[in-house]
C-alpha atoms as a PDB file:
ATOM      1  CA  UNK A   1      29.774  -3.565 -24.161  1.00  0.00           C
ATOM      2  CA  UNK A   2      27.095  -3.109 -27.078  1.00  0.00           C
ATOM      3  CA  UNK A   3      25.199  -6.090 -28.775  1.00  0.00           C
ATOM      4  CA  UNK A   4      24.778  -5.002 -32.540  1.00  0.00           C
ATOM      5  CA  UNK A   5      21.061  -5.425 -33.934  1.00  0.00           C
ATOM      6  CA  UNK A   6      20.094  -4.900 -37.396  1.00  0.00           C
ATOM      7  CA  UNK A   7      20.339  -2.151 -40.173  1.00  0.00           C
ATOM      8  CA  UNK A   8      17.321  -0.101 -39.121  1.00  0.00           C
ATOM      9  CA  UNK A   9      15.961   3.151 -40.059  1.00  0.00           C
ATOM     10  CA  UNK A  10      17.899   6.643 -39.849  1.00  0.00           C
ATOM     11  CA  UNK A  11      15.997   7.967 -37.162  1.00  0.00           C
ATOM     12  CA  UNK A  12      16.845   5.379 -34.136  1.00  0.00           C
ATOM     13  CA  UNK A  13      14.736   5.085 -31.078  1.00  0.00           C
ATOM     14  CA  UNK A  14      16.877   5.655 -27.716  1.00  0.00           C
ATOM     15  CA  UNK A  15      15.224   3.560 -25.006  1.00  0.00           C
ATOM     16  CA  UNK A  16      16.814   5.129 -21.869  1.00  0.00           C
ATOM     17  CA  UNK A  17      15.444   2.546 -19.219  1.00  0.00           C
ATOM     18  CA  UNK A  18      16.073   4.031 -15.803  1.00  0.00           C
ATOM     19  CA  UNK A  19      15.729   1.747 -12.729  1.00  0.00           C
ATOM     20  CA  UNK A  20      17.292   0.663  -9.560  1.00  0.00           C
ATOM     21  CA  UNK A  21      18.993  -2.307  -8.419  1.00  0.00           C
ATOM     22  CA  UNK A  22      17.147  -5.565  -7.679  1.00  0.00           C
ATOM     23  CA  UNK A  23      15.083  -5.355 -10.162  1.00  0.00           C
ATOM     24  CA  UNK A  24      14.202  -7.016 -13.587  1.00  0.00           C
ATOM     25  CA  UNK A  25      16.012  -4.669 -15.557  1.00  0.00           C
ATOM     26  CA  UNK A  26      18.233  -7.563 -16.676  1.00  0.00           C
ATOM     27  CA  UNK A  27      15.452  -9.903 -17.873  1.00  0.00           C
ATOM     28  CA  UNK A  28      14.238  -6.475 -19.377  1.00  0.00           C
ATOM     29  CA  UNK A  29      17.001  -6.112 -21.102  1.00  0.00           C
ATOM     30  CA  UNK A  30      17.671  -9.328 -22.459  1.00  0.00           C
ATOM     31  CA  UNK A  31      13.778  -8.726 -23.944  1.00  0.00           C
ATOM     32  CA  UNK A  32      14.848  -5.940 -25.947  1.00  0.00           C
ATOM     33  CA  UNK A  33      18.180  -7.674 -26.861  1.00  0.00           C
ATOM     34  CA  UNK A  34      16.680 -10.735 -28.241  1.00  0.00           C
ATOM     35  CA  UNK A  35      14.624  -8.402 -31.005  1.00  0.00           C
ATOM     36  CA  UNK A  36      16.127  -8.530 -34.435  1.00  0.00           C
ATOM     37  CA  UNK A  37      15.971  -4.756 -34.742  1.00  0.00           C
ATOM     38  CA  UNK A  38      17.951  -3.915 -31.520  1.00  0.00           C
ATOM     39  CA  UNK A  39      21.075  -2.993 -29.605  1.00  0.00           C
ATOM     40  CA  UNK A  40      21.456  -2.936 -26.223  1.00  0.00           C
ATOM     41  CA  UNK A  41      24.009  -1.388 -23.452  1.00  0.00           C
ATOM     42  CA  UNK A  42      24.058  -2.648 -19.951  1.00  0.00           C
ATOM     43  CA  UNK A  43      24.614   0.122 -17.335  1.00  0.00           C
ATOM     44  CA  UNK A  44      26.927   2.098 -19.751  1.00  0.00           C
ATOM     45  CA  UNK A  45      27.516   5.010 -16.076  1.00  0.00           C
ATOM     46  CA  UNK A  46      28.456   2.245 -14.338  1.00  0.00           C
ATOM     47  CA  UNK A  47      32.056   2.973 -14.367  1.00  0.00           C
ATOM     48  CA  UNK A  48      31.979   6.624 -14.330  1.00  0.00           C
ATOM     49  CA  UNK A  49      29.984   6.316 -11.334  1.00  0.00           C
ATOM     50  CA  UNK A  50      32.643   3.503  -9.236  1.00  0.00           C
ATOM     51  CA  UNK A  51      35.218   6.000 -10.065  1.00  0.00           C
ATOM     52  CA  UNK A  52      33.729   8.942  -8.875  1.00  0.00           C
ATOM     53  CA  UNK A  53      32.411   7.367  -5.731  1.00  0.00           C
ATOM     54  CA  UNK A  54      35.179   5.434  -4.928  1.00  0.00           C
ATOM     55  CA  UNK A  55      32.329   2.956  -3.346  1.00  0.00           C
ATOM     56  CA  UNK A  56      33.301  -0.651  -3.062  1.00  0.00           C
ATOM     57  CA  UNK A  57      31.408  -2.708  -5.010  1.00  0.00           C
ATOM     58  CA  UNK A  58      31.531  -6.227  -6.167  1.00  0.00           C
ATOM     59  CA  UNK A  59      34.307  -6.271  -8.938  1.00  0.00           C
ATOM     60  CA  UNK A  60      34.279  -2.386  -8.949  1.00  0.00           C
ATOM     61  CA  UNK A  61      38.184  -2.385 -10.273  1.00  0.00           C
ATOM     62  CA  UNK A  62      37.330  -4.540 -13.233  1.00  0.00           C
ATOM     63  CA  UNK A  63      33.894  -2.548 -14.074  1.00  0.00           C
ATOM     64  CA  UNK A  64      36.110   0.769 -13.875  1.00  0.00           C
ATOM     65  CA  UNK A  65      38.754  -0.629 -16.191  1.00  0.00           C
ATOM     66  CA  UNK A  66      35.813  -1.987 -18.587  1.00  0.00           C
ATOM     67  CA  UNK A  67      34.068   1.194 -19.183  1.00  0.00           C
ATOM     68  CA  UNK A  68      34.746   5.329 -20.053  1.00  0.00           C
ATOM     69  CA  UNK A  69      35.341   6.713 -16.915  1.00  0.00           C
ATOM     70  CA  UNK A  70      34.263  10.260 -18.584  1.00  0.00           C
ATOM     71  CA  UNK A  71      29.882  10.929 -18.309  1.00  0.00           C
ATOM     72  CA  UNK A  72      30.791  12.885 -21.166  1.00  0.00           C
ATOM     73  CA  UNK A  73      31.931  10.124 -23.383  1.00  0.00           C
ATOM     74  CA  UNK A  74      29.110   7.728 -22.431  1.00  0.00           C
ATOM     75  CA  UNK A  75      26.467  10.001 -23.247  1.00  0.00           C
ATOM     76  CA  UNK A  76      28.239  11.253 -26.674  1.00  0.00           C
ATOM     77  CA  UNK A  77      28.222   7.160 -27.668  1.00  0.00           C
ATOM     78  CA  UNK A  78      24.911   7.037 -26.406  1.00  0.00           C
ATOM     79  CA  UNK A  79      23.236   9.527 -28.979  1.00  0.00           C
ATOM     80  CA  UNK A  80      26.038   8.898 -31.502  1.00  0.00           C
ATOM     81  CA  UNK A  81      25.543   6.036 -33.888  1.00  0.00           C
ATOM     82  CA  UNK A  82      23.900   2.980 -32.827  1.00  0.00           C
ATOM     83  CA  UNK A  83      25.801  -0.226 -33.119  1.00  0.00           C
ATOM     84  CA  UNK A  84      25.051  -2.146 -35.976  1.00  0.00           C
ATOM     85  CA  UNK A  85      22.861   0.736 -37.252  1.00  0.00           C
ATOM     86  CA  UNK A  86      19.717  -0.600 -35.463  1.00  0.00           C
ATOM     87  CA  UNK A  87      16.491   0.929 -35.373  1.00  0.00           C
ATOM     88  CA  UNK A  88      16.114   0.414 -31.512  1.00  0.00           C
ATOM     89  CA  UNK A  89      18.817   1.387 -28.815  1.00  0.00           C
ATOM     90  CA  UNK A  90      18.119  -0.176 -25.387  1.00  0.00           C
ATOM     91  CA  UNK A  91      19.952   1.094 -22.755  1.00  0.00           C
ATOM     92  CA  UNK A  92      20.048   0.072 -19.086  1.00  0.00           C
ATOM     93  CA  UNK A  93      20.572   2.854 -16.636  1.00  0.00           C
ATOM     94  CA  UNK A  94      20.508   2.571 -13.054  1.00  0.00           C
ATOM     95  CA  UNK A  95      19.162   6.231 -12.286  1.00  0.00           C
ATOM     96  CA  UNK A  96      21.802   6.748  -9.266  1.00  0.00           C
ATOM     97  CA  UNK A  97      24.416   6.743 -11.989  1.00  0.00           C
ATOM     98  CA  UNK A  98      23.322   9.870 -12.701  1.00  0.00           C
ATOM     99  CA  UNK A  99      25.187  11.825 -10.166  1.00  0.00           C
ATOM    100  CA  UNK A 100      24.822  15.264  -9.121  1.00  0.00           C
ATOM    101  CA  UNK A 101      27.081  17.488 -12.012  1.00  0.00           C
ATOM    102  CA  UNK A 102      26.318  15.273 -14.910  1.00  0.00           C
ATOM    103  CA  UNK A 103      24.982  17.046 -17.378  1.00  0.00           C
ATOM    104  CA  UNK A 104      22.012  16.284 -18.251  1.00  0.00           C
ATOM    105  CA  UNK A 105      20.744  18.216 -21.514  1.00  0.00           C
ATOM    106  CA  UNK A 106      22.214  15.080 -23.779  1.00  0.00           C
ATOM    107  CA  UNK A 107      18.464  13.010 -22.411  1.00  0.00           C
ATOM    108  CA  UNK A 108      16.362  14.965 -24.684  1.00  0.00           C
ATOM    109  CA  UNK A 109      17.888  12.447 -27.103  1.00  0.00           C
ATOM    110  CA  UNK A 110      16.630  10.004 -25.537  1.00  0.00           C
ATOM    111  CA  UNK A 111      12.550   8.088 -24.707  1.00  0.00           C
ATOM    112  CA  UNK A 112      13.421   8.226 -20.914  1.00  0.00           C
ATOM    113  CA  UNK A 113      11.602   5.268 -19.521  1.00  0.00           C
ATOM    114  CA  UNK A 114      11.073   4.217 -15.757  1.00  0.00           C
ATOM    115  CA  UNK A 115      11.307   0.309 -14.442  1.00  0.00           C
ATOM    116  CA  UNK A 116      10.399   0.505 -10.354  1.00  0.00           C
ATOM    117  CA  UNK A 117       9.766  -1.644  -7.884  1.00  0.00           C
ATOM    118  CA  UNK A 118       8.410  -1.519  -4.220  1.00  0.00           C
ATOM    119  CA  UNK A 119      11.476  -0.615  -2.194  1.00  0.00           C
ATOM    120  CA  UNK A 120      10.799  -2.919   0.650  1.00  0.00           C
ATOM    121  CA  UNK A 121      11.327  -5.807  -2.138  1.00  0.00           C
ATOM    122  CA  UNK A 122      14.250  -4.250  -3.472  1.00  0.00           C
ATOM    123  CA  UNK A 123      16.019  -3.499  -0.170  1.00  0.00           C
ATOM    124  CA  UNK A 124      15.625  -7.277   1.213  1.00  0.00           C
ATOM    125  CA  UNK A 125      16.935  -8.448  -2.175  1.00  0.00           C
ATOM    126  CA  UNK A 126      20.274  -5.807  -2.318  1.00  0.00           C
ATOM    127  CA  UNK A 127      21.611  -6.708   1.362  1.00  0.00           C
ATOM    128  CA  UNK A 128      22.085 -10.300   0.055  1.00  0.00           C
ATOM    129  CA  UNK A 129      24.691  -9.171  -2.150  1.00  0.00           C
ATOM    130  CA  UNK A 130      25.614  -5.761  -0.353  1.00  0.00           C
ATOM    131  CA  UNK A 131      25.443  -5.391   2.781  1.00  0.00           C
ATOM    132  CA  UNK A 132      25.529  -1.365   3.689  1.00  0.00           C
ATOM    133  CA  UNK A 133      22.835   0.323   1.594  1.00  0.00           C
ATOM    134  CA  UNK A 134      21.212   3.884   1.682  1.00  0.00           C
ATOM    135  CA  UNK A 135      18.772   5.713  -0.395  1.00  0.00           C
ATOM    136  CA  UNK A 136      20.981   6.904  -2.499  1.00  0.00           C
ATOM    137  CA  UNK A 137      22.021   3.682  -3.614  1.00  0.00           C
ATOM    138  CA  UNK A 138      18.499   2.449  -4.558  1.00  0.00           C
ATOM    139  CA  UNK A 139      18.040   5.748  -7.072  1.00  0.00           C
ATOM    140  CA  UNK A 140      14.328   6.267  -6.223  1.00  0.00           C
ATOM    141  CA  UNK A 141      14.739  10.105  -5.966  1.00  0.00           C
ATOM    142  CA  UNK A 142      16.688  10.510  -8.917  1.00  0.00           C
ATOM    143  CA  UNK A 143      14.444   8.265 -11.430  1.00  0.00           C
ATOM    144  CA  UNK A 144      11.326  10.845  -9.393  1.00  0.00           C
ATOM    145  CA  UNK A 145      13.750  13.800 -10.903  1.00  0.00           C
ATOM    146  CA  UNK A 146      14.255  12.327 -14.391  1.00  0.00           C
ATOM    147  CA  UNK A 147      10.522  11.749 -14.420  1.00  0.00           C
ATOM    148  CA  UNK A 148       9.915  15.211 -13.668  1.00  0.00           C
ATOM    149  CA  UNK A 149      12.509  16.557 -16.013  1.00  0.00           C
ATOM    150  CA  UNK A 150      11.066  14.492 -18.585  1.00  0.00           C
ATOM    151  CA  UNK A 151       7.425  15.073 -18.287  1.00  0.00           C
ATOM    152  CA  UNK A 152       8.052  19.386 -18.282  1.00  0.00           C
ATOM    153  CA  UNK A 153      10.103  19.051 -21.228  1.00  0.00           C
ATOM    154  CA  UNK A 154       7.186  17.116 -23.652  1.00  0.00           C
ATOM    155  CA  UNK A 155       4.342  18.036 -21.530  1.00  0.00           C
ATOM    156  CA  UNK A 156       3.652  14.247 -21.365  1.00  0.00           C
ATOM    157  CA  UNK A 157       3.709  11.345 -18.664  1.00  0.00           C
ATOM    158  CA  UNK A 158       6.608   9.326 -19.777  1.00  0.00           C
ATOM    159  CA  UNK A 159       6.432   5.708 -19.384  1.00  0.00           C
ATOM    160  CA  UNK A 160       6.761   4.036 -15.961  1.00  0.00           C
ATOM    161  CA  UNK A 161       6.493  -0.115 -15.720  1.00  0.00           C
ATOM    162  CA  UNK A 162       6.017  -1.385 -12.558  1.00  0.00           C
ATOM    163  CA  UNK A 163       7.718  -5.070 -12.510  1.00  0.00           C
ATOM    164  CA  UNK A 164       5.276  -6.727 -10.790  1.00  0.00           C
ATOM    165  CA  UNK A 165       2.788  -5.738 -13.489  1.00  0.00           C
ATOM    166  CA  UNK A 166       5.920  -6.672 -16.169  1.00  0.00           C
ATOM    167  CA  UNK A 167       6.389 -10.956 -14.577  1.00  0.00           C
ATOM    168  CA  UNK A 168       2.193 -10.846 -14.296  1.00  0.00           C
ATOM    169  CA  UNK A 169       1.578  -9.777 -18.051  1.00  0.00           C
ATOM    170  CA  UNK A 170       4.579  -9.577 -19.892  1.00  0.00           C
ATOM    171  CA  UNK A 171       3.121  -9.208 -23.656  1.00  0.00           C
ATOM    172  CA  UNK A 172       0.564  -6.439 -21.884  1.00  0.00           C
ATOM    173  CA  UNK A 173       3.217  -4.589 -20.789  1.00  0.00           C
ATOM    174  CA  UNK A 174       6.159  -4.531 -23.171  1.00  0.00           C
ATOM    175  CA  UNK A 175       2.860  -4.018 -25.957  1.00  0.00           C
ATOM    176  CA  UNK A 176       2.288  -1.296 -23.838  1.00  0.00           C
ATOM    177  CA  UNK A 177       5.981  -0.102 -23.802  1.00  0.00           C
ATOM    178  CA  UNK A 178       6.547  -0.130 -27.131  1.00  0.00           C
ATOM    179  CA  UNK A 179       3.473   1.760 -27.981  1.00  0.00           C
ATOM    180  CA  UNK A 180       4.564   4.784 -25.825  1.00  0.00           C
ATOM    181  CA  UNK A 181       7.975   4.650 -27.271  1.00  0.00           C
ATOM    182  CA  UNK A 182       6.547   4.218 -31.077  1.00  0.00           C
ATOM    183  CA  UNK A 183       8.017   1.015 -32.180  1.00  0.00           C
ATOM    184  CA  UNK A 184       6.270  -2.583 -32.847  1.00  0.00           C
ATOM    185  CA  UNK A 185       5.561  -4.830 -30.233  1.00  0.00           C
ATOM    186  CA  UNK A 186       7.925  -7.922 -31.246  1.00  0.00           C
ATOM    187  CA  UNK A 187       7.043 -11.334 -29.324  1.00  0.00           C
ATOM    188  CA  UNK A 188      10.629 -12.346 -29.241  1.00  0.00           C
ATOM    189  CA  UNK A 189      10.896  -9.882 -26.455  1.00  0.00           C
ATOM    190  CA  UNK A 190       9.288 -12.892 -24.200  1.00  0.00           C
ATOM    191  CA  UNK A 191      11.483 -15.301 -24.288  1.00  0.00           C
ATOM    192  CA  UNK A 192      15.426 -15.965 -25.102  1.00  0.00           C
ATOM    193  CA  UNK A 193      17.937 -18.195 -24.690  1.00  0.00           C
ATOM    194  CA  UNK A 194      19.442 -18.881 -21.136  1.00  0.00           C
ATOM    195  CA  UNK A 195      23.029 -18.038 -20.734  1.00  0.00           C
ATOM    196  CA  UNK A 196      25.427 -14.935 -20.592  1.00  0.00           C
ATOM    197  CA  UNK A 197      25.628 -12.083 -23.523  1.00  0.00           C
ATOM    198  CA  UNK A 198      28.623 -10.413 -24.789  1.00  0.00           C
ATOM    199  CA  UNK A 199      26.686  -7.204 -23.955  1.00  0.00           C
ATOM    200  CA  UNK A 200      26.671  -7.936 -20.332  1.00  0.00           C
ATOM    201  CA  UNK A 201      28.555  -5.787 -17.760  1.00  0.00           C
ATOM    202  CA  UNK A 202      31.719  -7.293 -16.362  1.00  0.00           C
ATOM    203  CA  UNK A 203      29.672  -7.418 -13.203  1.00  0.00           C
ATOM    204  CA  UNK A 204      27.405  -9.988 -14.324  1.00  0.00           C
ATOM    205  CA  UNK A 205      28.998 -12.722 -12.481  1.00  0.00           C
ATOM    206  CA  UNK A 206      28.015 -11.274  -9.299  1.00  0.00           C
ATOM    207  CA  UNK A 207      24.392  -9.910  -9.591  1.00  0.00           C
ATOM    208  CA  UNK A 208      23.291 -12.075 -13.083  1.00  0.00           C
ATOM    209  CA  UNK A 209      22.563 -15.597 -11.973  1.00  0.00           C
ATOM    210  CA  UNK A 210      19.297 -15.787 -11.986  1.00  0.00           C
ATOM    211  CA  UNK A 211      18.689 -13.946 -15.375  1.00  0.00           C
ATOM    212  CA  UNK A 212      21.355 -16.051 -16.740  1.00  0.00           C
ATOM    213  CA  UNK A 213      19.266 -19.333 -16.344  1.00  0.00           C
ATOM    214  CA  UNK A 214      16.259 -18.038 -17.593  1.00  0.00           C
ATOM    215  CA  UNK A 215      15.021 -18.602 -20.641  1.00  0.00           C
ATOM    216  CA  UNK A 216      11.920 -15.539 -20.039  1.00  0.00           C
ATOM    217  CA  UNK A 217       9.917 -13.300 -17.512  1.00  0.00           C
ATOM    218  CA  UNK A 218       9.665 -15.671 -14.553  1.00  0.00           C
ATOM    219  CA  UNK A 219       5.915 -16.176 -13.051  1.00  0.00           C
ATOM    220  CA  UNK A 220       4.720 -13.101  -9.931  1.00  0.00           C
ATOM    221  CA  UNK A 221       5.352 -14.027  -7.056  1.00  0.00           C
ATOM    222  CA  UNK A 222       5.417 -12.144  -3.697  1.00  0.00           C
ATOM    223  CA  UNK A 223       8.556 -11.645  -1.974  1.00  0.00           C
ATOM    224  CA  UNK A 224       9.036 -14.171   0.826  1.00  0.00           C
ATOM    225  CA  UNK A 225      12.640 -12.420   2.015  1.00  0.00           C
ATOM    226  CA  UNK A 226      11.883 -10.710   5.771  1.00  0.00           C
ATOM    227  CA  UNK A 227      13.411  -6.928   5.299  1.00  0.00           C
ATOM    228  CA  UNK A 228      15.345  -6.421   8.746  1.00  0.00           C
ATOM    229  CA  UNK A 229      13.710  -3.847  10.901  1.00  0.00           C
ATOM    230  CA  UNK A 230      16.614  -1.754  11.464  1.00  0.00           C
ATOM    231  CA  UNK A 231      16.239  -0.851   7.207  1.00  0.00           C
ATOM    232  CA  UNK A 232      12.022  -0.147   7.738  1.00  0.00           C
ATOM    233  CA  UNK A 233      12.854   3.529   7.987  1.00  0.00           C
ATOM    234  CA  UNK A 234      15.078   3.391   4.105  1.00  0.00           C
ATOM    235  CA  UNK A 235      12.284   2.118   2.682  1.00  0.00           C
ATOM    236  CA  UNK A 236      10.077   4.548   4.038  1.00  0.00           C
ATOM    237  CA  UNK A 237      12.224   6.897   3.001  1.00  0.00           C
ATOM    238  CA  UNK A 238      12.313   5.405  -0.402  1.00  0.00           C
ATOM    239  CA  UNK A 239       7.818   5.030  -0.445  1.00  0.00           C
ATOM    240  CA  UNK A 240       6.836   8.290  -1.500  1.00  0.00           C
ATOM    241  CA  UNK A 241       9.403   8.626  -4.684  1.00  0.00           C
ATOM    242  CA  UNK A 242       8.133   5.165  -5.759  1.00  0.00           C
ATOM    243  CA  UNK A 243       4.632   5.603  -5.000  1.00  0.00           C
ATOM    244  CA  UNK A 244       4.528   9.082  -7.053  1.00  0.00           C
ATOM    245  CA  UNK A 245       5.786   6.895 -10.547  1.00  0.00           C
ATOM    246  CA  UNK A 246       3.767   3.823  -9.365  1.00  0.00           C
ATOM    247  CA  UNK A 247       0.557   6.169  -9.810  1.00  0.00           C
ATOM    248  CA  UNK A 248       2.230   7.147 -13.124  1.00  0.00           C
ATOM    249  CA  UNK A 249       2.258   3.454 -14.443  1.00  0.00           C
ATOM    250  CA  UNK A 250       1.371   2.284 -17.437  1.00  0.00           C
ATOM    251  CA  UNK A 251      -1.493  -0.220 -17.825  1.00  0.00           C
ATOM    252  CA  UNK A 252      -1.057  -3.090 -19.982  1.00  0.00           C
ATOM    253  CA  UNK A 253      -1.921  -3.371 -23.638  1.00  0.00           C
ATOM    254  CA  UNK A 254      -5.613  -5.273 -23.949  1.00  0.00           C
ATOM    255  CA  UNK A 255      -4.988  -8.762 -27.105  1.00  0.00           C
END
């Protein structure tokens, strides 16, 4: 579902966020979403990707009956017009949406943005919710390819956030996000009201309970959650994608 923004200029900006699971890319989201001048789409692949996969996921019927089913009609509506006609589009992408045979000429529309976070973190978070997990689920290697992609086609880094740097300076880093993108830095992206969104995914009931109370970017701290040994070698696996963007990262914006 979209959340309509404001009447903006002719020429939106496409904020394709791509991240994994476990991560803040709600609370990110809900940033973006609380700016006057935005819409916002939460995980628009989501149900293209259930029905290809056939994986069982929390409330995967109902996210698969919410959604096109068709990568070709979610990226059409994704550089089509922007609800509301709003100067910013922020869309939340998990990157392993992106399966192999999507076409993927349609993200040159887009200001293909990274949001990553250490995978031992992540992985100890997802088995709370999930229990079987693999690499592939976690989308490391495909945000790495996207990155790639991106940064041949403009001969520039594109933006990587790290979200440990995002909860320890929020302003520094969302100044410094919308600089690489080219819009205003709006301080209603730090705070918003607690409770659910119409744009939310059907899903949100099982993954969104945390962002749901907030009211803003909650405080670093360290994970305390033990990651089993038996999933030591995934996120080993998983280090050297996230390492290559985390030396990518952008710094935060000085005030």
């Amino acid at each position: 579902m979209f959340a309509p923004g404001t009447r903006g200029v002719s020429e939106p900006v496409r904020i394709a966020m791509w991240s994994g699971p476990r991560n803040i890319s709600t609370a990110m989201m809900r940033a973006f979403g609380n700016r006057a001048d935005c819409a916002v789409v939460d995980e628009p692949l989501y149900g293209f990707y259930l029905a290809r996969t056939g994986l069982d996921h929390p409330g995967a019927e109902a996210v698969i009956a919410s959604q096109p089913n068709d990568w070709r009609e979610v990226a059409a509506t994704l550089t089509g017009p922007v609800p509301g006609g709003a100067a910013v589009f922020y869309q939340k992408h998990m990157a392993h949406h992106l399966l192999a045979g999507v076409g993927r000429g349609w993200l040159a529309r887009l200001s293909n943005c990274f949001l990553i976070r250490d995978p031992r973190e992540v992985i100890a978070s997802y088995v709370k919710a999930r229990e079987q997990v693999s690499a592939a689920d976690l989308g490391y290697e495909v945000q790495f390819a996207i990155f790639e992609a991106e940064k041949r086609r403009t001969g520039r880094t594109p933006p990587v956030l790290d979200a440990g740097d995002v909860l320890r300076d929020p302003a520094g880093m969302l100044s410094a996000l919308c600089k690489a993108v080219g819009i205003a830095f709006d301080r209603a992206m730090l705070s918003w009201p607690a409770g659910r969104r119409e744009s939310d995914g059907v899903w949100a009931p099982y993954w969104y309970a945390n962002v749901e109370r907030s009211t803003g970017f909650l405080p670093f701290t360290p994970s305390s959650r033990e990651l089993p040994p038996d999933l030591e070698p995934l996120a080993a696996e998983c280090r050297p994608w996230f390492e290559a963007l985390f030396a990518e990262r952008l710094r935060p914006v000085e005030r």
